[in-house]
Protein backbone atom coordinates (compact mmCIF):
# COMPACT_ATOMS: atom_id res chain seq x y z
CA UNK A 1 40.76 -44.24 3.92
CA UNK A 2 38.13 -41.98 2.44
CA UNK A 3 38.29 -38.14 2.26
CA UNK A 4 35.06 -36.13 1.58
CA UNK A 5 35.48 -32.64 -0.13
CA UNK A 6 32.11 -30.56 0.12
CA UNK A 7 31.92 -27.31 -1.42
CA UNK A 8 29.64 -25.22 0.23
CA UNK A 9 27.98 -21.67 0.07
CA UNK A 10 27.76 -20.76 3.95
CA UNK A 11 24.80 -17.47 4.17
CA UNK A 12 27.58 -15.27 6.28
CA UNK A 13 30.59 -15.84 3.82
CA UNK A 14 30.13 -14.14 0.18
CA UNK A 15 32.32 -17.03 -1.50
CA UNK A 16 32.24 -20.84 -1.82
CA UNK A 17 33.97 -22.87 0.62
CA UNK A 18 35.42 -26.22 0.69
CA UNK A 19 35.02 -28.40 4.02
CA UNK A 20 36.99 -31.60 4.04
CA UNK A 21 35.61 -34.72 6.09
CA UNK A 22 37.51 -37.82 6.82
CA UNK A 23 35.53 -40.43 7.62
CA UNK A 24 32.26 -38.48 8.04
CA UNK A 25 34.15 -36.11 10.42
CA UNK A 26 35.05 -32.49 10.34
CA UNK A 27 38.63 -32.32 9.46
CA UNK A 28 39.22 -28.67 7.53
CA UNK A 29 38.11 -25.95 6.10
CA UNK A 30 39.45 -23.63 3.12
CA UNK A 31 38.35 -20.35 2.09
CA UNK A 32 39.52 -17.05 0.56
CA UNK A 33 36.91 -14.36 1.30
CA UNK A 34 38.04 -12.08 -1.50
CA UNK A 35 39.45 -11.81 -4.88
CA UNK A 36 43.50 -11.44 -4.69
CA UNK A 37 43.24 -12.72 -1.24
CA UNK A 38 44.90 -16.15 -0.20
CA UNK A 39 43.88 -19.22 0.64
CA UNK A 40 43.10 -19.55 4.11
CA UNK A 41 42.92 -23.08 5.96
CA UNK A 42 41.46 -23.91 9.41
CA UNK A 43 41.52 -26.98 11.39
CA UNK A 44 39.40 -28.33 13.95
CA UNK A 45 39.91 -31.19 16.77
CA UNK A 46 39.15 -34.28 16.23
CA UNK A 47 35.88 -35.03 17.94
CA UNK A 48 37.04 -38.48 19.24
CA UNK A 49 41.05 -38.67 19.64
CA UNK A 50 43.35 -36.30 20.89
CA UNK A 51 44.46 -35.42 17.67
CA UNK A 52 43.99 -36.46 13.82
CA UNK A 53 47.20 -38.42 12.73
CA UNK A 54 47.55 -39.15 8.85
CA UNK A 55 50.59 -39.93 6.21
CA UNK A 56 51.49 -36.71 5.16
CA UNK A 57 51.47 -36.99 1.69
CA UNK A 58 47.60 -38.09 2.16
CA UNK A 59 46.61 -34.86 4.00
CA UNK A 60 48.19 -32.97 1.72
CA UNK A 61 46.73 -34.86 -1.09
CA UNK A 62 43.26 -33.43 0.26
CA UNK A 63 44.34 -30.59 0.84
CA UNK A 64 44.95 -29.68 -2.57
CA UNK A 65 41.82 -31.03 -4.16
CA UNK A 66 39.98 -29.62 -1.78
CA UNK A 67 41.60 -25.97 -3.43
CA UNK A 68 41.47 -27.06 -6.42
CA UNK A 69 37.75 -28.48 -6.57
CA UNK A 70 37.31 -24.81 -5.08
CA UNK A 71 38.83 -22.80 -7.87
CA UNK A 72 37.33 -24.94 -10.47
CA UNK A 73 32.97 -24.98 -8.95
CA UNK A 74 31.28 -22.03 -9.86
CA UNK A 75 27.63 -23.25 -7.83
CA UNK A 76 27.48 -24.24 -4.47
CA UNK A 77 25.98 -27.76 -3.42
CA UNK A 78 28.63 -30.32 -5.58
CA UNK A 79 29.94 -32.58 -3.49
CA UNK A 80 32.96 -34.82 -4.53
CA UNK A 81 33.88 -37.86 -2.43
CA UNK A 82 37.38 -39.71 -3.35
CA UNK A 83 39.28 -42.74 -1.97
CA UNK A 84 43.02 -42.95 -1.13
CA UNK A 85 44.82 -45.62 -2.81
């Protein structure tokens, strides 16, 4: 199963943010608008199924490199793709 992690600079946002794909589809979204603020994660529907349905400890797997890759890029436009064991 393959999780796509794109770090992006979006023109109405003034940070980066990290948009997570599974299987070329719009899963999540993580962002923190300003310093000292939290993390903040949305989800969207599934544009297919009636709902996304994974192994826990896999979403949460991308979950957290998807924050992590975020803390860690300072320029917009890296995009890191990983595979699931």
């Amino acid at each position: 199963m393959k999780f796509e992690i794109i770090i992006t600079s979006p023109p109405d946002r003034e940070r980066l943010v990290a948009e997570i794909y599974y299987e070329n589809m719009f899963w999540a979204k993580i962002s923190k608008e300003t310093v000292g603020q939290s993390y903040i994660i949305q989800f969207y529907p599934h544009p297919k199924n009636q709902c996304w349905e994974f192994e826990l400890d896999m979403a949460l797997r991308a979950i957290v490199k998807a924050k992590k890759d975020l803390e860690n890029l300072d320029s917009p436009g890296n995009n890191k793709s990983w595979e699931l064991p």
